[in-house]
PDB file of N, CA and C in Angstrom:
ATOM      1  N   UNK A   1      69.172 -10.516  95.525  1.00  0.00           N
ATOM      2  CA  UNK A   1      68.785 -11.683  94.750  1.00  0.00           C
ATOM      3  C   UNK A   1      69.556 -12.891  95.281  1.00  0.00           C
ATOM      4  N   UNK A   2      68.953 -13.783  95.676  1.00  0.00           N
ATOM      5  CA  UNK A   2      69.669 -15.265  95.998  1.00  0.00           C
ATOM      6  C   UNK A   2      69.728 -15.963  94.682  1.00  0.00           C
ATOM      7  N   UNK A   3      70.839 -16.732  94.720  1.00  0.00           N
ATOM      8  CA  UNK A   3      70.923 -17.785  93.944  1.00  0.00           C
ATOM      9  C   UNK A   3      71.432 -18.776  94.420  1.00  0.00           C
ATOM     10  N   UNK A   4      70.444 -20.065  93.489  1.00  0.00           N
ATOM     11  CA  UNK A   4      70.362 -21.325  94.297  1.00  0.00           C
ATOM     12  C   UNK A   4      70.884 -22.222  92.848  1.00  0.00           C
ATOM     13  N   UNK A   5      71.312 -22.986  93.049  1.00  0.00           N
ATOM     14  CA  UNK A   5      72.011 -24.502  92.470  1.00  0.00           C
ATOM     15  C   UNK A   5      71.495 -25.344  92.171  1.00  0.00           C
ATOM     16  N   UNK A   6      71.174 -26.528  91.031  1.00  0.00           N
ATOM     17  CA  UNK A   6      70.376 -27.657  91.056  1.00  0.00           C
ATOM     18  C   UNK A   6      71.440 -28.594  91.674  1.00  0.00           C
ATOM     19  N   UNK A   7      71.564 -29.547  91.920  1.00  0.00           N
ATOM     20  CA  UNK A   7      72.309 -30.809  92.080  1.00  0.00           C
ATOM     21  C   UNK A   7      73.723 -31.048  90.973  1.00  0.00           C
ATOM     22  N   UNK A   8      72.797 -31.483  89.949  1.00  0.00           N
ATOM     23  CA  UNK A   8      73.642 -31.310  88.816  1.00  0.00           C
ATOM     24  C   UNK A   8      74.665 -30.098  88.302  1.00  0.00           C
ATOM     25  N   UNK A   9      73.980 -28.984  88.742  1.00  0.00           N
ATOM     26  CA  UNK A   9      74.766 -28.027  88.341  1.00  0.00           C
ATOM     27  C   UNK A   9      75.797 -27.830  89.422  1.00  0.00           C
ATOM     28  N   UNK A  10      75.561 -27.312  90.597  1.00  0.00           N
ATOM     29  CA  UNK A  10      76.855 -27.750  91.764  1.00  0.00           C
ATOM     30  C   UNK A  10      77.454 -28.914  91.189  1.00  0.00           C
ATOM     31  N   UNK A  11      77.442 -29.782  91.403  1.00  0.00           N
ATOM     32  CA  UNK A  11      78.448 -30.576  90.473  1.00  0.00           C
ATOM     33  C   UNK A  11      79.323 -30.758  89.382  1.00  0.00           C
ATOM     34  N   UNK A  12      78.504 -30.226  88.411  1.00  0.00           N
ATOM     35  CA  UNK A  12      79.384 -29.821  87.124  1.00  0.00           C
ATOM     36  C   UNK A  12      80.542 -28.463  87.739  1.00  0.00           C
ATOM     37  N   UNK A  13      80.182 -27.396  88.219  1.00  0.00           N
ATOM     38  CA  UNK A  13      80.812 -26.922  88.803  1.00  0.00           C
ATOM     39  C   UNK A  13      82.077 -26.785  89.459  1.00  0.00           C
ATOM     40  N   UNK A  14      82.034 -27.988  90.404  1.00  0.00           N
ATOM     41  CA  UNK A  14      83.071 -28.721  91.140  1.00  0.00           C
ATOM     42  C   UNK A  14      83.472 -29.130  90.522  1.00  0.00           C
ATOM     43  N   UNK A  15      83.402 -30.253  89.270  1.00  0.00           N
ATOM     44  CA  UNK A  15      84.425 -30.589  88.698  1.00  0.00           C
ATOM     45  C   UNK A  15      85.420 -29.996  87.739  1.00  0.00           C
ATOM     46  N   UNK A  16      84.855 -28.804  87.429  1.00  0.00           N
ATOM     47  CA  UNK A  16      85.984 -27.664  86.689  1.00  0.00           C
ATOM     48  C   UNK A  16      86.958 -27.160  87.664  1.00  0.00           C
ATOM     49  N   UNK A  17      88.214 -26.812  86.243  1.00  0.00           N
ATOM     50  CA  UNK A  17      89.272 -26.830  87.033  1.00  0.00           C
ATOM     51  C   UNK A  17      88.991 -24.922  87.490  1.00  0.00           C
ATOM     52  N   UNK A  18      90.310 -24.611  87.972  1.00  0.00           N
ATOM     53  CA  UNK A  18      90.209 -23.092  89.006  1.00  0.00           C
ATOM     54  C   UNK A  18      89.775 -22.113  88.130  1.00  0.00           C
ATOM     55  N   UNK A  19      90.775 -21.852  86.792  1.00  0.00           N
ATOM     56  CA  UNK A  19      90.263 -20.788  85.939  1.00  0.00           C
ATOM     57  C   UNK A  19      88.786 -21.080  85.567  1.00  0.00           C
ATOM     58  N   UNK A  20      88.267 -22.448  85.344  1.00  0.00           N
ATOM     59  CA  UNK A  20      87.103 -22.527  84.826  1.00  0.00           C
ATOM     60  C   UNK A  20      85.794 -22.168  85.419  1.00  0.00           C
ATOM     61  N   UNK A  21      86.176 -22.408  86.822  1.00  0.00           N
ATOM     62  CA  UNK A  21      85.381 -22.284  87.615  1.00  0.00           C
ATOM     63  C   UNK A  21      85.207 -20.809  87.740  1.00  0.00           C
ATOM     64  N   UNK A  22      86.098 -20.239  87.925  1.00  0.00           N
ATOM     65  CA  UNK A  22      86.185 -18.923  88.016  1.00  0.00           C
ATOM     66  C   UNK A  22      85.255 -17.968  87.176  1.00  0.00           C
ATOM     67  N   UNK A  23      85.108 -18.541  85.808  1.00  0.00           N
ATOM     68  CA  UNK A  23      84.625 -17.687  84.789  1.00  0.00           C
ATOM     69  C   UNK A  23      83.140 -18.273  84.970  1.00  0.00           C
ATOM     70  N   UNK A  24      82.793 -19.054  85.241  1.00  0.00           N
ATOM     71  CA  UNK A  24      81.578 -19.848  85.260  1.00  0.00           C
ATOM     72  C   UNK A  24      80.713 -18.845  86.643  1.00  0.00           C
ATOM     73  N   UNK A  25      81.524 -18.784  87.463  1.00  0.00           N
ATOM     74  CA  UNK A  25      81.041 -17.968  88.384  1.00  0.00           C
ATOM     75  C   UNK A  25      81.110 -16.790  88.792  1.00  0.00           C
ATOM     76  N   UNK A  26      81.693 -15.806  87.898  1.00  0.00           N
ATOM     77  CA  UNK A  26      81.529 -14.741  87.223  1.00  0.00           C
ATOM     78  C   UNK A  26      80.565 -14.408  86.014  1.00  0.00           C
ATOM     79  N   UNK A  27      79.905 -15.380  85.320  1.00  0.00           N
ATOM     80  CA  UNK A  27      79.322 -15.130  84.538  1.00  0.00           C
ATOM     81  C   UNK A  27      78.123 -15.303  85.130  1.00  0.00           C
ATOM     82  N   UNK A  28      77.922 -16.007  86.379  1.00  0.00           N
ATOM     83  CA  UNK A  28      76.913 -16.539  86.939  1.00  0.00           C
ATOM     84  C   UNK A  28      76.679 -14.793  87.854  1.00  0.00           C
ATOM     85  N   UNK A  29      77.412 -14.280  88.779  1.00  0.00           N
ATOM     86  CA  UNK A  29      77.232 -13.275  88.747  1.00  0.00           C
ATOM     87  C   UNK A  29      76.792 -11.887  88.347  1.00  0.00           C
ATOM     88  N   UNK A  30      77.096 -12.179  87.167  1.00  0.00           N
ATOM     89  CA  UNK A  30      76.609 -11.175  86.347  1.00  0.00           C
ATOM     90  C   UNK A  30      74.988 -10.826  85.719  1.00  0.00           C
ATOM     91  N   UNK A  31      74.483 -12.821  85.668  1.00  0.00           N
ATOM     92  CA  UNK A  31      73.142 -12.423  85.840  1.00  0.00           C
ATOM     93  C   UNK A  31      72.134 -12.054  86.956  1.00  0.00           C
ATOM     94  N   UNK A  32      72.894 -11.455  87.904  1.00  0.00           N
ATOM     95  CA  UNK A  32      72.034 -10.987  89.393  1.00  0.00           C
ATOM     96  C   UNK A  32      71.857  -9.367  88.911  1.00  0.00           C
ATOM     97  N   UNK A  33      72.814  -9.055  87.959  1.00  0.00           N
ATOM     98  CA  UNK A  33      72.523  -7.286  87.877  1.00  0.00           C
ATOM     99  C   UNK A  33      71.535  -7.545  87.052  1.00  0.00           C
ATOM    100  N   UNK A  34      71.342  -5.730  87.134  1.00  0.00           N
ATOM    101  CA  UNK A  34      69.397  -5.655  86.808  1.00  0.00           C
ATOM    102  C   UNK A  34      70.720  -4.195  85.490  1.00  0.00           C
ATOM    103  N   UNK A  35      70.529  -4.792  84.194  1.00  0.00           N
ATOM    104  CA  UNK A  35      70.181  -5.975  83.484  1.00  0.00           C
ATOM    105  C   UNK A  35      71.235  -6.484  83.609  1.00  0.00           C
ATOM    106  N   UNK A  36      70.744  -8.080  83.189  1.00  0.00           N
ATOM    107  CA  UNK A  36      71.806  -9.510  83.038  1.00  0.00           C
ATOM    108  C   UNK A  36      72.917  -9.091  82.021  1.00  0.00           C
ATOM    109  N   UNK A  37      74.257  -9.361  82.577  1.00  0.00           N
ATOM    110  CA  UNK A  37      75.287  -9.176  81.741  1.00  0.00           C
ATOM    111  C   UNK A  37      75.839 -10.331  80.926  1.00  0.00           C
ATOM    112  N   UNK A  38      76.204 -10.507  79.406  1.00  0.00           N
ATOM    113  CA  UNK A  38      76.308 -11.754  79.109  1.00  0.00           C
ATOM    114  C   UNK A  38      75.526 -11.883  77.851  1.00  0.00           C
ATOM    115  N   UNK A  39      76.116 -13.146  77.139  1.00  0.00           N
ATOM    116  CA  UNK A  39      75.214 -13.261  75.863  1.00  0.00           C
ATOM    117  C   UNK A  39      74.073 -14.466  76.253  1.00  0.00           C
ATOM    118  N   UNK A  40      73.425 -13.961  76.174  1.00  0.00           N
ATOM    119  CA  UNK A  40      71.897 -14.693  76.687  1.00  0.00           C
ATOM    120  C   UNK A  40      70.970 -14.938  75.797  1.00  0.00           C
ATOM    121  N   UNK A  41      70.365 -16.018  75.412  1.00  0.00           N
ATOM    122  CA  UNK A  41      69.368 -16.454  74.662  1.00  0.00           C
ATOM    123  C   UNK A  41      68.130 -17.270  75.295  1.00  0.00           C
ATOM    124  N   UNK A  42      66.818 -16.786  74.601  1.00  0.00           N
ATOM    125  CA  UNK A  42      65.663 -17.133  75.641  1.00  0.00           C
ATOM    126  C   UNK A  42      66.016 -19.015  75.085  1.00  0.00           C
ATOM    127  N   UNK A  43      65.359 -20.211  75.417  1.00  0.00           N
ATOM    128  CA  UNK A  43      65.598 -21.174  75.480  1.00  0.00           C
ATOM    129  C   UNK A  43      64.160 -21.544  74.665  1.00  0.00           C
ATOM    130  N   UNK A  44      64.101 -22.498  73.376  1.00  0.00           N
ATOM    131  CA  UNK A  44      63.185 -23.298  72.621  1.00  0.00           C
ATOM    132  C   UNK A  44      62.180 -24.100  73.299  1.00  0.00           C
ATOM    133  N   UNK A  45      61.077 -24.161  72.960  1.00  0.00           N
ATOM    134  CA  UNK A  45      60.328 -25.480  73.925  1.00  0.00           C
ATOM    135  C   UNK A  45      60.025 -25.539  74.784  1.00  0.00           C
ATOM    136  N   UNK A  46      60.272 -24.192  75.619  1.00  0.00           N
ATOM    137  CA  UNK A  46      59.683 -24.564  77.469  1.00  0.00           C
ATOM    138  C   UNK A  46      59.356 -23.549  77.360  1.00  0.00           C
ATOM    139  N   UNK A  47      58.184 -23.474  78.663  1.00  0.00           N
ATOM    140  CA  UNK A  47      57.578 -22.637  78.759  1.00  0.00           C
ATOM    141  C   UNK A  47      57.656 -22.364  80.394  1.00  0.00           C
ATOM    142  N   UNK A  48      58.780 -22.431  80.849  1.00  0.00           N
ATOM    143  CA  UNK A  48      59.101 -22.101  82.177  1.00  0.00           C
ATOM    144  C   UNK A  48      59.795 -21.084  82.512  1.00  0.00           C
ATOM    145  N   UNK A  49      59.892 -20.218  81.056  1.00  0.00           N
ATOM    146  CA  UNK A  49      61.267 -19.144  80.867  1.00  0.00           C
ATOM    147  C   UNK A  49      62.512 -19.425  81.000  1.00  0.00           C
ATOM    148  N   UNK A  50      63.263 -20.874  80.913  1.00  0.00           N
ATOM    149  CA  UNK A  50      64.616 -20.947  80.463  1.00  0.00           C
ATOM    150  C   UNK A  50      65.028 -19.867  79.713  1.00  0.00           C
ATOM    151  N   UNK A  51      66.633 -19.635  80.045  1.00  0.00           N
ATOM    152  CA  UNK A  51      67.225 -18.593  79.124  1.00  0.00           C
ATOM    153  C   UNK A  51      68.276 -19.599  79.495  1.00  0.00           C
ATOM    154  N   UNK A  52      69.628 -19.119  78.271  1.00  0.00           N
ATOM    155  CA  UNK A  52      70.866 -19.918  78.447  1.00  0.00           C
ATOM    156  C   UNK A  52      71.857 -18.688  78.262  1.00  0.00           C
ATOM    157  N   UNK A  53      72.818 -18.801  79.336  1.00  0.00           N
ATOM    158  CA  UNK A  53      74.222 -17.803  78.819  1.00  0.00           C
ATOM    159  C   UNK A  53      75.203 -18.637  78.651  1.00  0.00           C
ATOM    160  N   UNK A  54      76.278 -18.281  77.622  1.00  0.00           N
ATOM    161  CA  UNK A  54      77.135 -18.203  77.073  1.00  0.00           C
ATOM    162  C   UNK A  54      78.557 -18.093  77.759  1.00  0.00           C
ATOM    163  N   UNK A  55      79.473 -18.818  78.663  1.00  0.00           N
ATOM    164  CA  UNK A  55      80.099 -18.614  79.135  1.00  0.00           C
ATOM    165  C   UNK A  55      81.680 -19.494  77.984  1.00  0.00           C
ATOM    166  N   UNK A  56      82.339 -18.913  77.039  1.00  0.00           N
ATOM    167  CA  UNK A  56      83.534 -19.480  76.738  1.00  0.00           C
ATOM    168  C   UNK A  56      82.346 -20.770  75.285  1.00  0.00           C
ATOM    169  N   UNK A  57      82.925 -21.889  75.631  1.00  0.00           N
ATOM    170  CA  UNK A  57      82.347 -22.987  75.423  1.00  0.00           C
ATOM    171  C   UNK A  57      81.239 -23.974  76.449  1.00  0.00           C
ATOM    172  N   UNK A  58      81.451 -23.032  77.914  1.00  0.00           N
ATOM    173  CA  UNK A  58      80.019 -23.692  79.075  1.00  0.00           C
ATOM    174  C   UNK A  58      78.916 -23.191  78.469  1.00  0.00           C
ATOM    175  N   UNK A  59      77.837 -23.483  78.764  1.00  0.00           N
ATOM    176  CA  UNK A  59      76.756 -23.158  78.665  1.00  0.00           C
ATOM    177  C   UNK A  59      75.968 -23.221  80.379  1.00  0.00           C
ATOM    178  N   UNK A  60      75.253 -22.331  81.191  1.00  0.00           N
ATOM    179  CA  UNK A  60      74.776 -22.352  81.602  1.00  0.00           C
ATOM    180  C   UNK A  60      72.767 -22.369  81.522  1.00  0.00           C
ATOM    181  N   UNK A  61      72.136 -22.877  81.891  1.00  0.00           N
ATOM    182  CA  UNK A  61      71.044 -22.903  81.646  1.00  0.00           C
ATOM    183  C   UNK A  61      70.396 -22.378  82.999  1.00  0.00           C
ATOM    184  N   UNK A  62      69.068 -21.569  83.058  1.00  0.00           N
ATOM    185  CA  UNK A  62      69.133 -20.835  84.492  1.00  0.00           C
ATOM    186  C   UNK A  62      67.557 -20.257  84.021  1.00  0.00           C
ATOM    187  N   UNK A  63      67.041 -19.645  85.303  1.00  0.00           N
ATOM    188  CA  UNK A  63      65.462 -18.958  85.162  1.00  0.00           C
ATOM    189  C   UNK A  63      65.436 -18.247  86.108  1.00  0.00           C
ATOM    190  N   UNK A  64      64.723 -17.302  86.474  1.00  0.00           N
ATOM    191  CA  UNK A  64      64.310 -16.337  87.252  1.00  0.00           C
ATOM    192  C   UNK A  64      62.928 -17.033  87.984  1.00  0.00           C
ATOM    193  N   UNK A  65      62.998 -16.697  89.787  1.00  0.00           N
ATOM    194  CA  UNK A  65      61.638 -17.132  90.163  1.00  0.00           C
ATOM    195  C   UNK A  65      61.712 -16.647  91.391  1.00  0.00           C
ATOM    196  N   UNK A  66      60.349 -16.409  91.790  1.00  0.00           N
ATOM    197  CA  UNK A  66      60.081 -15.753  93.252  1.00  0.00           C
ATOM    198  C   UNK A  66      59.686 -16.731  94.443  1.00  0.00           C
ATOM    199  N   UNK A  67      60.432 -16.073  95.752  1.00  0.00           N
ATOM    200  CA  UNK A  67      60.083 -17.214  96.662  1.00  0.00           C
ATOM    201  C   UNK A  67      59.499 -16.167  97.804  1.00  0.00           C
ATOM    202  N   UNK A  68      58.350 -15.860  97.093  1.00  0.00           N
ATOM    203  CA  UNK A  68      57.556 -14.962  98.571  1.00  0.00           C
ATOM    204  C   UNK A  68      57.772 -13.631  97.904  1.00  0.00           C
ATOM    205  N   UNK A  69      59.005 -13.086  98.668  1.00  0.00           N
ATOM    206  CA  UNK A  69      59.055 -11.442  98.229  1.00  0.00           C
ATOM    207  C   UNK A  69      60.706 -11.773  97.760  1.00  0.00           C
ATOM    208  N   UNK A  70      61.070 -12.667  97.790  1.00  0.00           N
ATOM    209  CA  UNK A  70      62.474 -13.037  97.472  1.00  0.00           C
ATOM    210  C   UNK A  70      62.965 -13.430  95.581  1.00  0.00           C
ATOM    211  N   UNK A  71      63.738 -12.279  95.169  1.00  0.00           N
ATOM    212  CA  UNK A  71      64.024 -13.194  93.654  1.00  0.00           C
ATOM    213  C   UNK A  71      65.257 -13.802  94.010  1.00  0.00           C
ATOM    214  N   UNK A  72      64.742 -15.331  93.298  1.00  0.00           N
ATOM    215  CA  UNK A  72      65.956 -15.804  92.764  1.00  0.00           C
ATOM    216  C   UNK A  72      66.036 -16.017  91.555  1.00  0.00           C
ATOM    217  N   UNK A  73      67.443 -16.754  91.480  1.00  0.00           N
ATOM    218  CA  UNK A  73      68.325 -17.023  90.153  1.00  0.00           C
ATOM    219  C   UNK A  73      68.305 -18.825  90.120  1.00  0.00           C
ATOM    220  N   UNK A  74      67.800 -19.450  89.438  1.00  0.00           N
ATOM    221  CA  UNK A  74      67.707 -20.790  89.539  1.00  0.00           C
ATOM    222  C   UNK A  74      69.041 -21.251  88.346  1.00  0.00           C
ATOM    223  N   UNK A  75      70.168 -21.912  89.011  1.00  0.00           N
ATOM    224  CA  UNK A  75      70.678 -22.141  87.850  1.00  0.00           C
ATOM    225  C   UNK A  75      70.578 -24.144  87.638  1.00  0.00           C
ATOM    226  N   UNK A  76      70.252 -24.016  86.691  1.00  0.00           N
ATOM    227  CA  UNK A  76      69.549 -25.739  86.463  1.00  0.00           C
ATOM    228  C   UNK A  76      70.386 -26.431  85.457  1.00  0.00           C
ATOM    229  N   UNK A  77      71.378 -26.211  84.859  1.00  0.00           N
ATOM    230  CA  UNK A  77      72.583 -26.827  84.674  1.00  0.00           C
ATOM    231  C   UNK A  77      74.009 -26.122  83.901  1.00  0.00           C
ATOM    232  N   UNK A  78      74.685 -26.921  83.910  1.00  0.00           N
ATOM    233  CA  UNK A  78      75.901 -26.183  83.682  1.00  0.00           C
ATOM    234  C   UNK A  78      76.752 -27.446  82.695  1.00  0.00           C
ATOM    235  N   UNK A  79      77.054 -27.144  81.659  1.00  0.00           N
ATOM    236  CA  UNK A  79      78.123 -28.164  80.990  1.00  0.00           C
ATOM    237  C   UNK A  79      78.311 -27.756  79.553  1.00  0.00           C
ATOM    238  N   UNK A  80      78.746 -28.573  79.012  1.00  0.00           N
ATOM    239  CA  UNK A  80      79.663 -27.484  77.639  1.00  0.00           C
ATOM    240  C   UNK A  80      78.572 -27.683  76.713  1.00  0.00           C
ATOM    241  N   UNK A  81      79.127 -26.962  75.405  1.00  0.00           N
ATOM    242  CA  UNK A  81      77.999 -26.923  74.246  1.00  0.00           C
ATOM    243  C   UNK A  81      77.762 -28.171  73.930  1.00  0.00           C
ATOM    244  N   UNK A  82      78.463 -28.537  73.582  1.00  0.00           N
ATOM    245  CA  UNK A  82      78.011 -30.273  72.901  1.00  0.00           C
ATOM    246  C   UNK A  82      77.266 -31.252  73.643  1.00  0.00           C
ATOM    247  N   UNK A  83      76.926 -30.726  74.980  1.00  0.00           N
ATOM    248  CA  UNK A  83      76.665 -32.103  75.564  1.00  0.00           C
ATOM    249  C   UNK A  83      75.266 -31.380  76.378  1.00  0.00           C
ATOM    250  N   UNK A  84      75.001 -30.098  76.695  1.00  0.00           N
ATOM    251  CA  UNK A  84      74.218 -29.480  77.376  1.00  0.00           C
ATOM    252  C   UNK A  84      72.577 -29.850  76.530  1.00  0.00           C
ATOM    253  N   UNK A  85      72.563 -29.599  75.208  1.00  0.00           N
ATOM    254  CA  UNK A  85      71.409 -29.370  74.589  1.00  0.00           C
ATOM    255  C   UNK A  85      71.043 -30.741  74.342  1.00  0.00           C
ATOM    256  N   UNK A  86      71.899 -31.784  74.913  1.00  0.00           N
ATOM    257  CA  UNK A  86      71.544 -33.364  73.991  1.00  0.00           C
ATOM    258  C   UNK A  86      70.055 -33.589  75.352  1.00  0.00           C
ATOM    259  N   UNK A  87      70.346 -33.519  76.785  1.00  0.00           N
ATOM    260  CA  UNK A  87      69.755 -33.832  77.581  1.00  0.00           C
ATOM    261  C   UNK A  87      68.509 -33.228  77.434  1.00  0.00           C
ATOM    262  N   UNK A  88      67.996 -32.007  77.142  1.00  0.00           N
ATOM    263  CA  UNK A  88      67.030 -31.065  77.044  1.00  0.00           C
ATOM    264  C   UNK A  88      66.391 -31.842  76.566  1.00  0.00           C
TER     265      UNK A  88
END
């Protein structure tokens, strides 16, 4: 399974500090196993299959999609509770 980055989310990323990052990308890991590890909830209102996991107080937002014979992991943003769901 590849996983690919939006803009925004590489970014948010980078700007966390080492431990944070760390857990962010461990949790990000975890949704490549078959099944996704993590507290995961399908996402309101779209119909693109958003799901969101639960990392601490991050929130990641992310989808599953095929590129040919290839799955990926789309992760489409990354930032804390309070501020993740305002943009949606």
């Amino acid at each position: 399974m590849e996983i690919r980055y939006s803009k925004s989310a590489q970014k948010a990323i980078e700007s966390y500090d080492r431990p944070t990052k760390q857990r962010v990308k461990a949790g990000i890991e975890g949704l490549t196993k078959k099944p996704p590890e993590g507290d995961i909830k399908r996402m309101q209102g779209y119909t693109d299959g958003r799901l969101r996991l639960r990392v601490g107080k991050y929130r990641i937002v992310y989808r599953y999609d095929l590129d040919g014979m290839i799955e990926v992991l789309l992760i489409i943003d990354v930032d804390s509770r309070g501020d993740i769901y305002k943009r949606r």
